[in-house]
N, C-alpha and C. Protein backbone atom coordinates (compact mmCIF):
# COMPACT_ATOMS: atom_id res chain seq x y z
N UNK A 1 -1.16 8.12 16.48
CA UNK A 1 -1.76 9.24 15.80
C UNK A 1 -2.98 9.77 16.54
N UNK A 2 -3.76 8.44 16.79
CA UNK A 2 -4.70 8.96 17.92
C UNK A 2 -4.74 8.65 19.31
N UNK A 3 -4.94 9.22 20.41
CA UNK A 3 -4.53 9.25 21.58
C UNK A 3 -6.17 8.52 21.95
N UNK A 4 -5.86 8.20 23.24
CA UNK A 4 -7.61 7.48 23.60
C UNK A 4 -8.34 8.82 24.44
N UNK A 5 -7.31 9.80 24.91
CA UNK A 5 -8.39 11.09 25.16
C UNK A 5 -8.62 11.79 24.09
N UNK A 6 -7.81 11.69 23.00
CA UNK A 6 -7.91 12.54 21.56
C UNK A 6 -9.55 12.20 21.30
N UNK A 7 -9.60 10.89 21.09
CA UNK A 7 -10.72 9.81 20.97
C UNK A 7 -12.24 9.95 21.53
N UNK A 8 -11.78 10.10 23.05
CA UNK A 8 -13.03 10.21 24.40
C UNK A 8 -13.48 11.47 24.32
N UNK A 9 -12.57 12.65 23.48
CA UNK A 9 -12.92 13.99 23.17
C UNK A 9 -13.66 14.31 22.33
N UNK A 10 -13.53 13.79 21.70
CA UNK A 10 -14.26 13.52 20.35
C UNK A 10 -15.80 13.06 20.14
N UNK A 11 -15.86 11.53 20.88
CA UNK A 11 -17.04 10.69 21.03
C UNK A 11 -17.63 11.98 22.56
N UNK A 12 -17.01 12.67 23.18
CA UNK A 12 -18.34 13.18 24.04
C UNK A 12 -17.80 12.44 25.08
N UNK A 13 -17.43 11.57 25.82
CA UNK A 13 -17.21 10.43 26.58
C UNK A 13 -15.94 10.55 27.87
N UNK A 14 -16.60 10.55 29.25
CA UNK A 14 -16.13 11.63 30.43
C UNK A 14 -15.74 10.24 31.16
N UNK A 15 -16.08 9.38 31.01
CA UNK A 15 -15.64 8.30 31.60
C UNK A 15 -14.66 7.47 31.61
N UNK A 16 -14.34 6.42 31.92
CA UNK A 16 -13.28 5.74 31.39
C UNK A 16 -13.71 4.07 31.74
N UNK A 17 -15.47 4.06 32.02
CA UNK A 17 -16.18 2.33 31.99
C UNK A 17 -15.56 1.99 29.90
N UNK A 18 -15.62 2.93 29.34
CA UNK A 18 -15.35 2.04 28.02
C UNK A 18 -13.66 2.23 27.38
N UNK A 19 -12.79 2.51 28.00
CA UNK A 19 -11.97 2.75 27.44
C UNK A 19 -11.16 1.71 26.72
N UNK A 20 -11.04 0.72 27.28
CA UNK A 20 -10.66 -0.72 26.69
C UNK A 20 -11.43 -0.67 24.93
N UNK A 21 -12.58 -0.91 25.17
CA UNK A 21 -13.36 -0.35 24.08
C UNK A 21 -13.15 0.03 23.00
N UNK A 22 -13.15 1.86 23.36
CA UNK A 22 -12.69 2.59 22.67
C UNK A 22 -11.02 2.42 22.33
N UNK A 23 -10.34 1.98 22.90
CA UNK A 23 -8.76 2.06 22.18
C UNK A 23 -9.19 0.29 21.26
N UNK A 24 -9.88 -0.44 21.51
CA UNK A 24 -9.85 -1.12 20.34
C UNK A 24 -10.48 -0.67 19.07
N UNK A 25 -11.54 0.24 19.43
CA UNK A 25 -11.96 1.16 17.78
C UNK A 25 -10.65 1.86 17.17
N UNK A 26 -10.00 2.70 18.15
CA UNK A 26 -8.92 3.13 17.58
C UNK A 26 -7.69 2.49 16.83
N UNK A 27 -7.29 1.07 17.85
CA UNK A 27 -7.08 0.24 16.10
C UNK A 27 -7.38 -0.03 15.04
N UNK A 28 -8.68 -0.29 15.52
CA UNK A 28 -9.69 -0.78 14.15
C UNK A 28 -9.72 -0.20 13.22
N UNK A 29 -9.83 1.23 13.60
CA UNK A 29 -9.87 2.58 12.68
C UNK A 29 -8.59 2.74 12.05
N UNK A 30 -7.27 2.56 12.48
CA UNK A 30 -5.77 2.98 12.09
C UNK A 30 -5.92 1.77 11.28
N UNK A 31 -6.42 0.60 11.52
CA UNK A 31 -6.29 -0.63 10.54
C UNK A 31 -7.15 -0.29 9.08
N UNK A 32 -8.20 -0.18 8.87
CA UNK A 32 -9.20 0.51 8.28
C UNK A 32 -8.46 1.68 7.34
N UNK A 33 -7.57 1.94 8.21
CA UNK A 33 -7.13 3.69 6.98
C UNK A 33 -5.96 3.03 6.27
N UNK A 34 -5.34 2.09 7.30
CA UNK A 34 -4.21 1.65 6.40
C UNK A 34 -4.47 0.85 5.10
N UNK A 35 -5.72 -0.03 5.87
CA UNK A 35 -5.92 -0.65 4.39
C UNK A 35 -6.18 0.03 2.93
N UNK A 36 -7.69 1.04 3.29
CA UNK A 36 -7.96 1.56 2.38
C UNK A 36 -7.13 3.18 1.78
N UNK A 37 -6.27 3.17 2.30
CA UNK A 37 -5.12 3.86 1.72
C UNK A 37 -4.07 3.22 1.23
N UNK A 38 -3.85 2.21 1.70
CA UNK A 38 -2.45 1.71 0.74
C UNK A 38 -1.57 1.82 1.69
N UNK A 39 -1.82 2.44 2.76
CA UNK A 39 -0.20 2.83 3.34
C UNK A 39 0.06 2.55 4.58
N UNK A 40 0.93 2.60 5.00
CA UNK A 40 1.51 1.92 6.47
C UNK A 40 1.34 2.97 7.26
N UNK A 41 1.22 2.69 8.83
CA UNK A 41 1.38 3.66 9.67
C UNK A 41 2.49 5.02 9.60
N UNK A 42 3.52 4.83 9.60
CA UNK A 42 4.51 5.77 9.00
C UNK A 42 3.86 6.55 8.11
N UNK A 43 3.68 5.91 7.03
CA UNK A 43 3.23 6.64 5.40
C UNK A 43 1.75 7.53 6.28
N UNK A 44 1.09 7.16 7.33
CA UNK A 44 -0.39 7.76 7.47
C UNK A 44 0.44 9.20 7.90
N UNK A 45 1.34 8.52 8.78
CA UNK A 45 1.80 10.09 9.65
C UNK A 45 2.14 10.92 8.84
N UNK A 46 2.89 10.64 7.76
CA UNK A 46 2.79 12.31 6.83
C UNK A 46 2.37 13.02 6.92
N UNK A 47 0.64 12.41 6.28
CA UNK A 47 -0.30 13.40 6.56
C UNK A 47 -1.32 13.08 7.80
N UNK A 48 -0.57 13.83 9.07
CA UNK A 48 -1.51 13.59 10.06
C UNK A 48 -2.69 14.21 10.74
N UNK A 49 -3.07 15.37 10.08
CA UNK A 49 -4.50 15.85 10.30
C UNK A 49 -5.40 14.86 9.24
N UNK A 50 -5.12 14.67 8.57
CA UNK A 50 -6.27 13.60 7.56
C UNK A 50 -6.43 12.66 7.89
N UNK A 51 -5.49 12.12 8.76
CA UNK A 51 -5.29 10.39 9.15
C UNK A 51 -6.53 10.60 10.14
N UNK A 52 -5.46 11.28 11.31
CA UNK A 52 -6.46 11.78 12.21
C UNK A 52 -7.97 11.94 11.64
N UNK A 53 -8.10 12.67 11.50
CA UNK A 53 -9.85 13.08 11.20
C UNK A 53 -10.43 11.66 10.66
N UNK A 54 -9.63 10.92 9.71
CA UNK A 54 -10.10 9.94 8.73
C UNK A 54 -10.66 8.63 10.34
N UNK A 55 -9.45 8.21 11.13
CA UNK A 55 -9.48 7.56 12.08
C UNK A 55 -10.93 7.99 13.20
N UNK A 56 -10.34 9.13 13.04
CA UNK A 56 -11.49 9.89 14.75
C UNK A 56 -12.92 9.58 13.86
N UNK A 57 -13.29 9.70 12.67
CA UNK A 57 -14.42 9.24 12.11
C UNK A 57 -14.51 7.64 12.38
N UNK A 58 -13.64 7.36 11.52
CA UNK A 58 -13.87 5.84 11.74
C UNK A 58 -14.76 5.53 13.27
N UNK A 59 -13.61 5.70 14.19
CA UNK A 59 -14.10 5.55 15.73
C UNK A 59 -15.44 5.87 16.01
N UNK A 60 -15.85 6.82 15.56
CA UNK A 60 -16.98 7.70 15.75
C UNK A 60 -18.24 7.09 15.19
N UNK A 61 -17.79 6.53 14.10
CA UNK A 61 -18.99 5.58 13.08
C UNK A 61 -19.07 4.66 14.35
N UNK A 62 -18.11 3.67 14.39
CA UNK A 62 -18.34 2.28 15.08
C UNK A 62 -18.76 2.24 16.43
N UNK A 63 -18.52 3.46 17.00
CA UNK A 63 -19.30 3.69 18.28
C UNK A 63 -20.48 3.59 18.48
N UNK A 64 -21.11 5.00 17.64
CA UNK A 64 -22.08 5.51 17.72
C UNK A 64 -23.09 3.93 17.31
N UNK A 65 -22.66 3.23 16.28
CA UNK A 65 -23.57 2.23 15.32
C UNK A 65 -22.72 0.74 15.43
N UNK A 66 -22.42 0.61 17.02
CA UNK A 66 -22.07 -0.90 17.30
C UNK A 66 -22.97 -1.68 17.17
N UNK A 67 -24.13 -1.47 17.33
CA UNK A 67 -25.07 -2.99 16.49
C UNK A 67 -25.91 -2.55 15.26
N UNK A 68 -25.26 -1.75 15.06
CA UNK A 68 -26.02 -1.56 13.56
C UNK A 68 -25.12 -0.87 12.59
N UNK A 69 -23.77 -1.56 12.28
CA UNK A 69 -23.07 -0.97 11.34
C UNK A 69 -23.01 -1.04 10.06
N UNK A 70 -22.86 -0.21 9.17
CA UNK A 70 -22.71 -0.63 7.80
C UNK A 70 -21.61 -0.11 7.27
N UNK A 71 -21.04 -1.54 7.30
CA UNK A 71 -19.51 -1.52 6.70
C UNK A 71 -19.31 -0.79 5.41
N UNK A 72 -20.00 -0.83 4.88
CA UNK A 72 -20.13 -0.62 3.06
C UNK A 72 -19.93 1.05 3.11
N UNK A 73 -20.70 1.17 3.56
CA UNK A 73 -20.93 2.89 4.13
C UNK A 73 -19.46 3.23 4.65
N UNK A 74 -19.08 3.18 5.66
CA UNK A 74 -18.22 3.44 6.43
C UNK A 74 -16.71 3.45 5.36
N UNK A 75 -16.49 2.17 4.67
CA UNK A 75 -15.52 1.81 3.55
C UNK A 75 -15.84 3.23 2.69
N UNK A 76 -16.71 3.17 2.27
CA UNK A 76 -16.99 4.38 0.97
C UNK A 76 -16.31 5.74 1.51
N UNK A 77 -17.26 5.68 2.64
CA UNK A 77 -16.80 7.23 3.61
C UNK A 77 -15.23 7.44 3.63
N UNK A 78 -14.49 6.42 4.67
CA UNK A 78 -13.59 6.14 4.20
C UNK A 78 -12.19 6.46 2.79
N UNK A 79 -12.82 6.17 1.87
CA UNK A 79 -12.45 5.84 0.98
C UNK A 79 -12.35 7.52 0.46
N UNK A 80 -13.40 7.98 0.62
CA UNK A 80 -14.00 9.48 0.53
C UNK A 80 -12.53 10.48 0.82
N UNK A 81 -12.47 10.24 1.79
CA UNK A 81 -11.62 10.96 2.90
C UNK A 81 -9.91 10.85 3.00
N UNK A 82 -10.06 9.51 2.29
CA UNK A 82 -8.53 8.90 2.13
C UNK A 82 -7.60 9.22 0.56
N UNK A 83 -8.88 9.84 -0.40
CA UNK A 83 -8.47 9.74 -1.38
C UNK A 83 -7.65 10.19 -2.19
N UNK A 84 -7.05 11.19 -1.54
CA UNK A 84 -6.14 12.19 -2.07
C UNK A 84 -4.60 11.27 -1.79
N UNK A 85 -4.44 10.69 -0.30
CA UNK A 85 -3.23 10.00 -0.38
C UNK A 85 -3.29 8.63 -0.55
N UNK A 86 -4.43 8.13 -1.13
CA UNK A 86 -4.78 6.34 -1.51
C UNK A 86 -3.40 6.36 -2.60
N UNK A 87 -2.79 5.22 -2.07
CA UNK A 87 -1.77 4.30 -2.95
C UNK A 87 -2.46 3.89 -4.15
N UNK A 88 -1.72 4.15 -5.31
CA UNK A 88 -2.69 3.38 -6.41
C UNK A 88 -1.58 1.93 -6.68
N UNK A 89 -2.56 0.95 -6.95
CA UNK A 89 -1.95 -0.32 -6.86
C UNK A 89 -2.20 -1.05 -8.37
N UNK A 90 -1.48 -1.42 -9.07
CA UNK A 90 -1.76 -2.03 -10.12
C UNK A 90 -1.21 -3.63 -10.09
């Protein structure tokens, strides 16, 4: 869904010293949406401008605030953004 130049486009980032890096945020982030949506990769692609944006944030948080993250924040944000296609789970 997200590409690692989609990614490097995004963050500003002309190089390629972090790319290893950055494509592990980009899991992190696709992991992150899946959770707090409910839904599997497939199910994200449906809707893939939201995933997208939801992910390219993610990335964007954990970059910018690698030693100073706040998960809690990020989850909420998250959560924010995801909410229209969040799985409801009973």
């Amino acid at each position: 869904m997200v590409s690692l130049e989609m990614a490097k486009k995004y963050l500003r980032v002309d190089s390629s010293d972090e790319d290893e890096y950055i494509q592990s945020l980009i899991t992190t982030g696709v992991q992150l949406c899946e959770n707090v949506s409910r839904r599997d990769r497939e199910a994200l692609a449906n809707y893939k401008s939201l995933s997208q944006n939801a992910i390219l944030y993610a990335v964007g948080y954990l970059y910018e605030h690698r030693e100073d993250a706040d998960h809690k924040e990020l989850l909420d944000t998250l959560r924010n953004l995801l909410f229209v296609i969040r799985e409801e789970i009973f």
